[in-house]
Protein backbone atom coordinates (compact mmCIF):
# COMPACT_ATOMS: atom_id res chain seq x y z
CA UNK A 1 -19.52 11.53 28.52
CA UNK A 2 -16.38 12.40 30.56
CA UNK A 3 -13.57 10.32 29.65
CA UNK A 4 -11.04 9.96 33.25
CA UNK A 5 -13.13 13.12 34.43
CA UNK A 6 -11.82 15.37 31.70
CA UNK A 7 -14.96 17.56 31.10
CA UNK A 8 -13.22 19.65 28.49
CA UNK A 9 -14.09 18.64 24.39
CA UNK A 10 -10.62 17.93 22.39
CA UNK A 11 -11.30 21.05 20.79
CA UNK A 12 -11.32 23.11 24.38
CA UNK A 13 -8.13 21.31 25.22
CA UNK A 14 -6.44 22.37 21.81
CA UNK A 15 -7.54 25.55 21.91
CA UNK A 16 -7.34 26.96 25.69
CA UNK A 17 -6.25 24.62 28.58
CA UNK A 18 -3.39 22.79 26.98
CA UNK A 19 -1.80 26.26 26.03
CA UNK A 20 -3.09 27.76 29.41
CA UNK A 21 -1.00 24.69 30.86
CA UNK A 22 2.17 25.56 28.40
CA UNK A 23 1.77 29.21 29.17
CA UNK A 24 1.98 28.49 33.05
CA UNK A 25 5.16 25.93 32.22
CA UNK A 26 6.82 28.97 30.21
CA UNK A 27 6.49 30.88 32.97
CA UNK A 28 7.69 28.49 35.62
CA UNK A 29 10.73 28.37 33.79
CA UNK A 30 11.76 31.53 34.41
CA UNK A 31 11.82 30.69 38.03
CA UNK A 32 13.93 27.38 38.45
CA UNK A 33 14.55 25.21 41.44
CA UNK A 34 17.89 23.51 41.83
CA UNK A 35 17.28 20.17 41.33
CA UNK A 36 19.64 19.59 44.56
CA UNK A 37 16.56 20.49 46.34
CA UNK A 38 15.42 16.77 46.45
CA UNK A 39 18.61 15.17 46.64
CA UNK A 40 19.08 13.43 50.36
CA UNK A 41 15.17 12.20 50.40
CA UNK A 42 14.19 8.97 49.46
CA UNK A 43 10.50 9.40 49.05
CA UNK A 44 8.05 12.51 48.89
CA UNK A 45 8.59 13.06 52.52
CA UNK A 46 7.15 16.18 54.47
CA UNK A 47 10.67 17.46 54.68
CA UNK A 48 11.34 17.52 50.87
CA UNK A 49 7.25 18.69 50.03
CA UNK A 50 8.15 21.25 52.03
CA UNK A 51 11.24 22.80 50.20
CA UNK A 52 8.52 23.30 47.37
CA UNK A 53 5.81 24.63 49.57
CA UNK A 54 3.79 21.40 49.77
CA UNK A 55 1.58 19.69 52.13
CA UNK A 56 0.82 16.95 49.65
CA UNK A 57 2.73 15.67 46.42
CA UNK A 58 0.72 16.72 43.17
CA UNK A 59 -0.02 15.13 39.37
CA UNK A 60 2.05 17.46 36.82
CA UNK A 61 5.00 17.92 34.11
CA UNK A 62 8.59 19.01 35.13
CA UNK A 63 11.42 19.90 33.05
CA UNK A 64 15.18 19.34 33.84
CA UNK A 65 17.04 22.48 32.92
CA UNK A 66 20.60 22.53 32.08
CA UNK A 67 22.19 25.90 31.47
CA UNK A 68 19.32 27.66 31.15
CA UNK A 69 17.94 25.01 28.22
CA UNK A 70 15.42 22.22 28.75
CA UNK A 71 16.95 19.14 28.48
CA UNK A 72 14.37 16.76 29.64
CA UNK A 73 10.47 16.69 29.91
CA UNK A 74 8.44 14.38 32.33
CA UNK A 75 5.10 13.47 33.59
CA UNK A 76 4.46 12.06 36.99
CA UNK A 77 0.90 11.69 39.12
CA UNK A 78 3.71 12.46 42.23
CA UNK A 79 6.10 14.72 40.91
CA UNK A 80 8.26 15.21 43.87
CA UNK A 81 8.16 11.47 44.50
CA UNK A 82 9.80 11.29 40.92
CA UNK A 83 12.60 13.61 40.86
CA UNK A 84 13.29 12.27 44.34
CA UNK A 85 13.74 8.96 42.53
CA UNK A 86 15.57 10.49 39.77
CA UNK A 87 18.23 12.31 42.21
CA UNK A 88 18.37 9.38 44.81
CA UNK A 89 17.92 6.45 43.91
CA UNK A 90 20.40 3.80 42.15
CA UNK A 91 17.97 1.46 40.22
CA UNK A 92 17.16 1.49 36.87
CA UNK A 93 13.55 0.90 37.27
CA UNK A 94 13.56 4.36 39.74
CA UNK A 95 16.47 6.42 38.21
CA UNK A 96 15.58 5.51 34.93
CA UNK A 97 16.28 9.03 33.52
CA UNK A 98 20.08 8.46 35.01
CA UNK A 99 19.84 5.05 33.31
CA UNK A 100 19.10 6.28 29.90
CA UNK A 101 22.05 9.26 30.60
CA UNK A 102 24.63 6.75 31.50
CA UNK A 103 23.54 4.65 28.49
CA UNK A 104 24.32 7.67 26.47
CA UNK A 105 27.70 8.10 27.41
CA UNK A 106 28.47 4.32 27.72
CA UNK A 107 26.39 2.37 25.28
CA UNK A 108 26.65 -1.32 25.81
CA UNK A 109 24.64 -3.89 24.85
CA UNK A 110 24.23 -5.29 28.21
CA UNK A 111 20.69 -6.04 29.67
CA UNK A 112 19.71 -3.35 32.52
CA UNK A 113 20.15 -5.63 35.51
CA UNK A 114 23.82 -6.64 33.89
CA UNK A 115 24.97 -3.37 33.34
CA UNK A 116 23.66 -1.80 36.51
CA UNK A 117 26.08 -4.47 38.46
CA UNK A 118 29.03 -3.75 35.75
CA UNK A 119 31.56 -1.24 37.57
CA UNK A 120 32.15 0.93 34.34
CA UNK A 121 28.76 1.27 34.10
CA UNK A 122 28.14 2.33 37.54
CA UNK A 123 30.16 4.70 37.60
CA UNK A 124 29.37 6.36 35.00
CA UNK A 125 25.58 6.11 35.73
CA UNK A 126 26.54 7.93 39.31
CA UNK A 127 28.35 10.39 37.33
CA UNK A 128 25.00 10.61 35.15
CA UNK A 129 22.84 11.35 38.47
CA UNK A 130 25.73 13.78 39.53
CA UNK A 131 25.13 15.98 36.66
CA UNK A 132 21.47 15.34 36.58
CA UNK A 133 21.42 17.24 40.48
CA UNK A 134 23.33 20.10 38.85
CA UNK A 135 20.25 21.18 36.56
CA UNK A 136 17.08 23.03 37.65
CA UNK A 137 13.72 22.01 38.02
CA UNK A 138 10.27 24.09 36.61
CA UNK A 139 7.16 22.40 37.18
CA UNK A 140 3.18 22.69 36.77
CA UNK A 141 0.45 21.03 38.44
CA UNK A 142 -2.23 19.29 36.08
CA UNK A 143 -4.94 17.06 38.07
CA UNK A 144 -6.27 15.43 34.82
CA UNK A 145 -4.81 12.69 33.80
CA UNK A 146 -5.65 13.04 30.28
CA UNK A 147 -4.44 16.78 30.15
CA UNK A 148 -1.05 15.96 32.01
CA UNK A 149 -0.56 12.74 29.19
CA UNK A 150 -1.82 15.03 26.75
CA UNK A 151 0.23 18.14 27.32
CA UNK A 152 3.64 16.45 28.02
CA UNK A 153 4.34 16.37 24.56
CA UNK A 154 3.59 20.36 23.74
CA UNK A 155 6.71 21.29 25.69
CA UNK A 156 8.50 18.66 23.76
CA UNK A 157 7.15 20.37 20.43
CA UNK A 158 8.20 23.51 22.01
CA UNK A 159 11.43 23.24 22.59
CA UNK A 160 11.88 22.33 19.00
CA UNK A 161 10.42 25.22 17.39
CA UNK A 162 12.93 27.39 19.47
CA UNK A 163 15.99 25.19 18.28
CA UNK A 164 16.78 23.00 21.30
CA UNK A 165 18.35 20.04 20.12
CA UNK A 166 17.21 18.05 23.29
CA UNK A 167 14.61 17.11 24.86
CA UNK A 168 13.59 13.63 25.99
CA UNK A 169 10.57 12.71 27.57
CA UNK A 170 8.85 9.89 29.58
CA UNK A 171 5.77 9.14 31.74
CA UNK A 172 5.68 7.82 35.21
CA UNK A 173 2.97 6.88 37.53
């Protein structure tokens, strides 16, 4: 019985669409977007579907490249809707990638709703989301909710076999 429509056995997953998935990732990523693309939009809008040749926003994995290294791996059943929040948007429910940045380079101790309205932390979160539209964006479609939750964490494993310190991950609906 088909679990979320997935009509593939674990074993067909392992063994051919999870690495037909990471094969069409490795290849994406020779073709970057700059993630400036979706910056100015504050939702999955026509305008910014379009700059990615879309009529409709799509299930999928992205990954945020900085300097030609993956720095950050994400799921999203909108993914244009996401990095749109990720770019735009100065919450730490939406820009929670910028959140978790900022936190980086200014730990504190601070709940999230405190340190979004301290000014130190501001600023350095909108100096977070400043670098974060500097990267580049590589992204696949994946309609199946269990293969997109499944294969988010094979670019993860990925990037650590080939030495990249870095590479942080989270799911979003």
């Amino acid at each position: 019985m088909p679990i979320d429509n997935c009509l593939h056995t674990f074993e067909q997953l392992a063994a051919t669409v999870l690495p037909a998935h990471l094969k069409r990732l490795k290849a994406a990523l020779h073709s970057p977007i700059p993630a400036a693309t979706f910056v100015g939009f504050k939702s999955a809008t026509r305008e910014a579907l379009a700059k990615v040749h879309r009529k409709t926003d799509f299930p999928g994995c992205y990954v945020c490249i900085d300097e030609a290294r993956p720095v950050y791996v994400g799921n999203s059943r909108g993914v244009v809707k996401r990095l749109v929040q990720h770019l735009n948007f100065e919450s730490h429910y939406t820009a929670s990638l910028v959140y978790r940045m900022a936190s980086e380079d200014y730990p504190h101790e601070m709940k999230r709703d405190q340190a979004m309205k301290d000014d130190q932390f501001r600023s350095v979160f909108l100096s977070a989301q400043g670098r974060l539209r500097q990267t580049s964006v590589s992204f696949v479609e994946i309609n199946n909710d269990i293969e997109l939750y499944v294969f988010e964490v094979l670019p993860c494993i990925w990037t650590q076999i080939l030495g990249i310190p870095f590479a942080r991950t989270e799911s979003a609906a």
